[in-house]
C-alpha atoms as a PDB file:
ATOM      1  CA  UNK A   1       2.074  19.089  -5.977  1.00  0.00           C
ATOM      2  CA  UNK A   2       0.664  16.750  -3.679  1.00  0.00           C
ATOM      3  CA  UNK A   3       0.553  13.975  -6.754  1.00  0.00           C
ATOM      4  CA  UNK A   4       4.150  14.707  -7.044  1.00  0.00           C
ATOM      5  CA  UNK A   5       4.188  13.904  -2.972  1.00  0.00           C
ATOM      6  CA  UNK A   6       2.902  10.647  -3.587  1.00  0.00           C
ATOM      7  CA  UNK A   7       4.301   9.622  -7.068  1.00  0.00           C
ATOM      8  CA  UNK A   8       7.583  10.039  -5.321  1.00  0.00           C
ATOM      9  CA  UNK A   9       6.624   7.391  -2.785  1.00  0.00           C
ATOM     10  CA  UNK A  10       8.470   4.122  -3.022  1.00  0.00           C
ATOM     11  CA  UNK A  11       5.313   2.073  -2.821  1.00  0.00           C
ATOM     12  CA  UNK A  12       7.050  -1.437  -1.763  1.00  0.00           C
ATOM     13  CA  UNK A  13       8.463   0.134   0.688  1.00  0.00           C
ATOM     14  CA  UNK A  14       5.505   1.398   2.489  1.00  0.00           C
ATOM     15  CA  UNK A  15       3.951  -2.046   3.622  1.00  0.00           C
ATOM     16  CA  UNK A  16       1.841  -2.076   6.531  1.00  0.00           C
ATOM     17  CA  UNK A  17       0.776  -4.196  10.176  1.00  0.00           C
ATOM     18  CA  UNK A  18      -1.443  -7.149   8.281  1.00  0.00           C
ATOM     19  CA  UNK A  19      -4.715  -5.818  11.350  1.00  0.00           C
ATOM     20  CA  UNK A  20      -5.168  -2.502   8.992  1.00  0.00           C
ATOM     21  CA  UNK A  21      -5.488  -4.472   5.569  1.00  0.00           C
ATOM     22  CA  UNK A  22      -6.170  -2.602   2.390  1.00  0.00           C
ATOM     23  CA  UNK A  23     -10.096  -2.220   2.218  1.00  0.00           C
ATOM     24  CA  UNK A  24      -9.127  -0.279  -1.025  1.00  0.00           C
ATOM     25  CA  UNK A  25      -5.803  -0.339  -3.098  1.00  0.00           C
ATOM     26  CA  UNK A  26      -4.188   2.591  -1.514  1.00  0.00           C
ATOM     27  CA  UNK A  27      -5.338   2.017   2.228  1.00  0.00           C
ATOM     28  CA  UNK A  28      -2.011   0.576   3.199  1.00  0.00           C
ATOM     29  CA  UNK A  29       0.391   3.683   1.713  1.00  0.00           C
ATOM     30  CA  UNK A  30      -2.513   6.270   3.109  1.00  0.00           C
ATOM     31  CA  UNK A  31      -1.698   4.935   6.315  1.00  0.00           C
ATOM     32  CA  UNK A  32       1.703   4.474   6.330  1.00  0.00           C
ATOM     33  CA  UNK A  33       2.104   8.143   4.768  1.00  0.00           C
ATOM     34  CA  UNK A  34       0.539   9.284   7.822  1.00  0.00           C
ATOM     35  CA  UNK A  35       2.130   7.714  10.289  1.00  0.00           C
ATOM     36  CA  UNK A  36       5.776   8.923   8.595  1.00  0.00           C
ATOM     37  CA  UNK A  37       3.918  12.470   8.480  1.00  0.00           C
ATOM     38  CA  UNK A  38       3.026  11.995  12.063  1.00  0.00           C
ATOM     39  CA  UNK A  39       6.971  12.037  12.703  1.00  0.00           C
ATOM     40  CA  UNK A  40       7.708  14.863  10.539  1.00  0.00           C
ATOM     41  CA  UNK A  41       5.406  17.164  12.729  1.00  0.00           C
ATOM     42  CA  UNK A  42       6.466  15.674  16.247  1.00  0.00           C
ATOM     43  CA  UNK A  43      10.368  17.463  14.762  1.00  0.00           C
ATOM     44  CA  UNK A  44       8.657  20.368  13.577  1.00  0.00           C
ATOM     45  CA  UNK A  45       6.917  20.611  17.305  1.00  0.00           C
ATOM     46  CA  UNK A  46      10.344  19.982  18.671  1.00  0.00           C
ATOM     47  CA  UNK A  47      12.116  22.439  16.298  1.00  0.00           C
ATOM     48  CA  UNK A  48       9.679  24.936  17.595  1.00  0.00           C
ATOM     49  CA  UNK A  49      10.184  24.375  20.985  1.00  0.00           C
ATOM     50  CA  UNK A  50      13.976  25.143  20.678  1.00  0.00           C
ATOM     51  CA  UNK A  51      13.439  28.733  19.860  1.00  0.00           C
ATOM     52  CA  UNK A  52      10.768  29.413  22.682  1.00  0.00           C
ATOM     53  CA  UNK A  53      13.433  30.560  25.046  1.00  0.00           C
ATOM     54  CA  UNK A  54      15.089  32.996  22.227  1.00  0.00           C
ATOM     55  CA  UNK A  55      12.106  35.066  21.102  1.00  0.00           C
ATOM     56  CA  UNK A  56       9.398  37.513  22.946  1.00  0.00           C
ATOM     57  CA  UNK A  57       6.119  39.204  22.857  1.00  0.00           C
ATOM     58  CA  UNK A  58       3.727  38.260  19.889  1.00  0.00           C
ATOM     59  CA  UNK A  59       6.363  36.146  18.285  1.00  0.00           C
ATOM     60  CA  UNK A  60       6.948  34.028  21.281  1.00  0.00           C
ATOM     61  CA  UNK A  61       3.339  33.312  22.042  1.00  0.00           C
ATOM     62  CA  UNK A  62       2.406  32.489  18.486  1.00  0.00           C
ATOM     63  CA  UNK A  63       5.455  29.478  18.549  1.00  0.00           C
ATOM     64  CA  UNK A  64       4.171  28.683  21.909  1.00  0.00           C
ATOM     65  CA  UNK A  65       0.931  28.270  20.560  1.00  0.00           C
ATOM     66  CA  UNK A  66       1.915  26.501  16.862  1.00  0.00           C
ATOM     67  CA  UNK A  67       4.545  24.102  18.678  1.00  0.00           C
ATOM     68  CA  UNK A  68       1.454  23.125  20.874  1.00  0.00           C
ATOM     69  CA  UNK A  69      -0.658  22.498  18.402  1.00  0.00           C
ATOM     70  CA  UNK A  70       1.670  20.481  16.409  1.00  0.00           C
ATOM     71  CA  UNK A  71       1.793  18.050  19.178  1.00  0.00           C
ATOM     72  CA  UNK A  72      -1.777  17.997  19.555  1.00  0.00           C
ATOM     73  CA  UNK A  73      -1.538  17.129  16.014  1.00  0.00           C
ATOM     74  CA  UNK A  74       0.792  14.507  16.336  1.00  0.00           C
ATOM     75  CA  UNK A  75      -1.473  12.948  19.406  1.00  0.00           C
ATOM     76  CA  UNK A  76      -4.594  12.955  17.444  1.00  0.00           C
ATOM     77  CA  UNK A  77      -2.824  10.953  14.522  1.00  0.00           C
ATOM     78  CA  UNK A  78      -1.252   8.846  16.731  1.00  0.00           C
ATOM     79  CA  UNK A  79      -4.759   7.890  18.547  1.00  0.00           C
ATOM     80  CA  UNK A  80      -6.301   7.667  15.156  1.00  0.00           C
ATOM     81  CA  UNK A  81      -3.770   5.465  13.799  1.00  0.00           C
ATOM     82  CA  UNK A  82      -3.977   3.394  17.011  1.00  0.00           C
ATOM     83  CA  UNK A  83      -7.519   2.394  15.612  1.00  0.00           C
ATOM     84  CA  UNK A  84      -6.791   1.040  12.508  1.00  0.00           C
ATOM     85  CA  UNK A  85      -4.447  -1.014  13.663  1.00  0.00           C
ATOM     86  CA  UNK A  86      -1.091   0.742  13.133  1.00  0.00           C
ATOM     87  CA  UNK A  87       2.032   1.370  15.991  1.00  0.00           C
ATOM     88  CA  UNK A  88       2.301   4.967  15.482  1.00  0.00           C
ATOM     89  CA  UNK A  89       5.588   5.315  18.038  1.00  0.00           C
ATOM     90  CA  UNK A  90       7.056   2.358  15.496  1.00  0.00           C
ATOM     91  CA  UNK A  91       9.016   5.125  13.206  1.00  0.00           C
ATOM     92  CA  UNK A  92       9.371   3.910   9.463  1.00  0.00           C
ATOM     93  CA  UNK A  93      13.368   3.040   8.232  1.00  0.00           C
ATOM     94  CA  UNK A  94      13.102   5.283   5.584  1.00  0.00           C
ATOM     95  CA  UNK A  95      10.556   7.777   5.944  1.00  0.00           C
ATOM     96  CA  UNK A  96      11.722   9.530   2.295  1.00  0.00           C
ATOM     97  CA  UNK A  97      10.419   5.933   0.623  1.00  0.00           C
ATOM     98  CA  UNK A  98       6.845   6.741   3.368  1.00  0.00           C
ATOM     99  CA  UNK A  99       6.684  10.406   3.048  1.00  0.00           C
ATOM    100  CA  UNK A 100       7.813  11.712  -0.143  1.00  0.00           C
ATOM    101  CA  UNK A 101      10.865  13.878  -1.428  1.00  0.00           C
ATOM    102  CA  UNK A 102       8.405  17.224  -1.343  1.00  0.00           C
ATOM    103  CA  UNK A 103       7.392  16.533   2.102  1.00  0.00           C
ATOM    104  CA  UNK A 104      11.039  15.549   3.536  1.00  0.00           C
ATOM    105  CA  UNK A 105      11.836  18.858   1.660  1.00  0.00           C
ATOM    106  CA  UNK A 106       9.528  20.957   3.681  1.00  0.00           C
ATOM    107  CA  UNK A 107      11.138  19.522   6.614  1.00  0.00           C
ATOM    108  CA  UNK A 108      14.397  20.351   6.184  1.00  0.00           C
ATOM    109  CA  UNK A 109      13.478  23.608   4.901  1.00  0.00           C
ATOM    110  CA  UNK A 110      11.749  24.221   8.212  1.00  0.00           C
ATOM    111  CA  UNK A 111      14.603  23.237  10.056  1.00  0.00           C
ATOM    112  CA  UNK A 112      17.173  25.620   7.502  1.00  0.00           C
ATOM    113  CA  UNK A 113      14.959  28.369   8.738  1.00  0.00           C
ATOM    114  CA  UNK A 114      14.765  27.547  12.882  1.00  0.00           C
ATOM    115  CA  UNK A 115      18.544  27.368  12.655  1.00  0.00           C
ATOM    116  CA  UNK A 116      19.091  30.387  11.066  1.00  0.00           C
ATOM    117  CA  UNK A 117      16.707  31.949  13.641  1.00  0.00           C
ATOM    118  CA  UNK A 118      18.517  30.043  16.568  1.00  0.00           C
ATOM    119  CA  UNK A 119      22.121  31.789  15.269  1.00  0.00           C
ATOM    120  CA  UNK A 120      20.658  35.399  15.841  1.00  0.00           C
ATOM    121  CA  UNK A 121      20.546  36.498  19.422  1.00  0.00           C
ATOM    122  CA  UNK A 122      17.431  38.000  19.147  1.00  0.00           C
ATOM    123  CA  UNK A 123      14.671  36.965  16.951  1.00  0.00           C
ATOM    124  CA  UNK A 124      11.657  38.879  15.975  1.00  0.00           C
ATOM    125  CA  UNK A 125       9.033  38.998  13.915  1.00  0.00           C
ATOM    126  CA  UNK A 126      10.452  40.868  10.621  1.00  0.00           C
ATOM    127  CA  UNK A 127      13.296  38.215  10.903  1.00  0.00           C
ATOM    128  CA  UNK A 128      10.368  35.547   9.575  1.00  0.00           C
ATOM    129  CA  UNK A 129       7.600  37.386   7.921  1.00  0.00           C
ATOM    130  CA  UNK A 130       9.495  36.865   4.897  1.00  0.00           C
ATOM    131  CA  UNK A 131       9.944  32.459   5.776  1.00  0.00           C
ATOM    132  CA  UNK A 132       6.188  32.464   7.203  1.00  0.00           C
ATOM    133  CA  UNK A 133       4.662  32.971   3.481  1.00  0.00           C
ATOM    134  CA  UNK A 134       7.131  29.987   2.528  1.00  0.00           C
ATOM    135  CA  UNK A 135       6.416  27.884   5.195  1.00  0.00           C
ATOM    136  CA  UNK A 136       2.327  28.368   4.520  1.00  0.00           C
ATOM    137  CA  UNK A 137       2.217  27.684   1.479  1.00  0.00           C
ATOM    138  CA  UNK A 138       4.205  24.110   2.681  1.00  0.00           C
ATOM    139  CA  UNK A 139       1.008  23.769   5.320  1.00  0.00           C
ATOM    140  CA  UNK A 140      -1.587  24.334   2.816  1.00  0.00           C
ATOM    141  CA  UNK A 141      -0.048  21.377   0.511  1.00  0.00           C
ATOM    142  CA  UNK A 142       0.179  19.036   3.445  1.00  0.00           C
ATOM    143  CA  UNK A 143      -3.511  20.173   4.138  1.00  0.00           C
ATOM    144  CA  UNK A 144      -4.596  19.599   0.892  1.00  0.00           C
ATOM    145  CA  UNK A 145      -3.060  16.493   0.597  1.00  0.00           C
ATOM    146  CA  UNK A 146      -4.757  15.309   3.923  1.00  0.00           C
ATOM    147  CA  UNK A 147      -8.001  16.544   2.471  1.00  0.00           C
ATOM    148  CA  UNK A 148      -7.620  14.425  -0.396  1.00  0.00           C
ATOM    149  CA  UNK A 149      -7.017  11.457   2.275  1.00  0.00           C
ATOM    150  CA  UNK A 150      -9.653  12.099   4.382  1.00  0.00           C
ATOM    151  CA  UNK A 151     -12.507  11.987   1.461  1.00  0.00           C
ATOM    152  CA  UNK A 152     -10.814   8.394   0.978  1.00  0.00           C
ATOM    153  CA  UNK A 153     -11.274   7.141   4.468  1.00  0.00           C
ATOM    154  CA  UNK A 154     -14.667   8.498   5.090  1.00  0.00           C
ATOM    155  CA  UNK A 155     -16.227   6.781   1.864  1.00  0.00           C
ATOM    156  CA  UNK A 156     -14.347   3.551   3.546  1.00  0.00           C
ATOM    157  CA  UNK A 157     -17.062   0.836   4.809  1.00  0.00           C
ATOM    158  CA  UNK A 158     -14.751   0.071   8.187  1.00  0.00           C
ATOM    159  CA  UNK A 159     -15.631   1.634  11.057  1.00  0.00           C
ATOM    160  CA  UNK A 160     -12.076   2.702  11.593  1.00  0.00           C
ATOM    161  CA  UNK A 161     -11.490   4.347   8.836  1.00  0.00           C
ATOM    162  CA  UNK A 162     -14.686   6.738   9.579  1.00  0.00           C
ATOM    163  CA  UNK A 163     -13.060   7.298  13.173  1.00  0.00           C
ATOM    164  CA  UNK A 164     -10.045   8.379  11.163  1.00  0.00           C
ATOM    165  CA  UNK A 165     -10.930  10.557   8.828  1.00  0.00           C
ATOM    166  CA  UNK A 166     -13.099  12.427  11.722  1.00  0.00           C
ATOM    167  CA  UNK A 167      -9.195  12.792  13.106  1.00  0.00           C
ATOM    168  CA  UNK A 168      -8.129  13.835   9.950  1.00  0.00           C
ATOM    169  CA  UNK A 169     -10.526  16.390   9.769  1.00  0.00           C
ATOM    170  CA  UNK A 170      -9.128  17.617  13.412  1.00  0.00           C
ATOM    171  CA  UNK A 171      -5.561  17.819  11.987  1.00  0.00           C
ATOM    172  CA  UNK A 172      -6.726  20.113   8.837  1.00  0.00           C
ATOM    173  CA  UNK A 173      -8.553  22.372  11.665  1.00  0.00           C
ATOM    174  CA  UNK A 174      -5.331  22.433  13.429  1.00  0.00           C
ATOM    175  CA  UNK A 175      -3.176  23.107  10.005  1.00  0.00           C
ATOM    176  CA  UNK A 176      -5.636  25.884   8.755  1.00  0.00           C
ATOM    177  CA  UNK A 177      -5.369  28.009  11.997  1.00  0.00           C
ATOM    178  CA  UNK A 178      -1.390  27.734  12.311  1.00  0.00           C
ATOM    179  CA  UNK A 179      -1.660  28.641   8.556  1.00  0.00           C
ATOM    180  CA  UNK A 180      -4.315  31.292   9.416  1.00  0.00           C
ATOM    181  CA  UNK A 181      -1.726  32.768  12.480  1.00  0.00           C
ATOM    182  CA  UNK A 182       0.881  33.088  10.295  1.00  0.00           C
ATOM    183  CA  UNK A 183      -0.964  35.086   7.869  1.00  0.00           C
ATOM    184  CA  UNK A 184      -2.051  37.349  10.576  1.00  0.00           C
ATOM    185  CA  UNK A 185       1.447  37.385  11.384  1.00  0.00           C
ATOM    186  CA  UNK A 186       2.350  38.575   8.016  1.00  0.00           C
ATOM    187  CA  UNK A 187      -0.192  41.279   7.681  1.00  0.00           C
ATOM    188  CA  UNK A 188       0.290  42.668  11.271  1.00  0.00           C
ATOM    189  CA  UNK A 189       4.058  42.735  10.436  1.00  0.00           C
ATOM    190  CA  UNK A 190       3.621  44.382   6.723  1.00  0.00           C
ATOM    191  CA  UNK A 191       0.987  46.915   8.662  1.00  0.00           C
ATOM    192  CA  UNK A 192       3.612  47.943  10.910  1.00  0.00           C
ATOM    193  CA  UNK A 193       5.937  48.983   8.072  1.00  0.00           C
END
């Protein structure tokens, strides 16, 4: 899936700042990919924080705690990219030519499923045991794809690049335990039954 990610990736498009130049072919799309998946996550974080106020108990603290840690994902790219030479707060024109078509898909299936959750007045956790399978299975690409990137950057000669794939490898932490949380989630929830 994650080759589909990227063959879906307009590659002129997806030029970057001349300071990070291309120590190998792909350097320049790897970075430019992340900072367009940067801004996918900082609307996830946000999309998260909108239902804060509408749920309770163990489903309140674990969006507390993902929405969180999406930012802290966010900040830890954008410091990252920062090094290499790339304006992280710069957003791309068309992220869809940065990102991909399966990644902008994830994202608007995230937000399908925080609106639907934002029409109930209540929310609990059966109402998304069923969406949190969905939604980690969407993590676990975006991890492996960012596993796949980080390999690339740590075999990189420049110094920078080594600095960023040790953030990279801070992001996948962060991924694997929201992706870990929501399978707790799911098995405290099917336990309960």
């Amino acid at each position: 899936m994650f080759s589909r990610a990227i063959s879906s990736i307009n590659f002129q498009d997806c030029l970057m700042e001349e300071k990070a130049v291309a120590e190998y072919p792909g350097a320049q799309l790897a970075l430019r990919w992340l900072k367009a998946f940067r801004f996918i996550i900082l609307d996830m974080a946000d999309s998260l924080s909108s239902l804060i106020p509408r749920v309770k108990g163990l489903l309140k603290i674990h969006t507390i705690l993902a929405s969180n840690r999406l930012r802290n994902i966010a900040n830890n790219l954008s410091e990252a990219l920062k090094l290499v030479g790339v304006n992280p707060s710069e957003k791309p024109d068309e992220l869809e030519h940065c990102i991909g078509e399966v990644a902008l898909e994830a994202l608007r299936d995230f937000k399908a499923i925080v609106n639907e959750l934002a029409e109930k007045e209540t929310i609990t956790l059966r109402d998304i045991v069923s969406r949190l399978g969905e939604i980690t299975q969407r993590i676990e690409l975006a991890i492996s794809g960012l596993k796949a990137l980080k390999v690339i950057f740590e075999s990189a000669s420049k110094e920078e690049y080594k600095a960023l794939s040790l953030a990279l490898e801070a992001v996948i932490d962060d991924m694997s335990i929201i992706a870990k949380r929501h399978n707790q989630l799911i098995a405290l929830c099917n336990a309960n039954k």
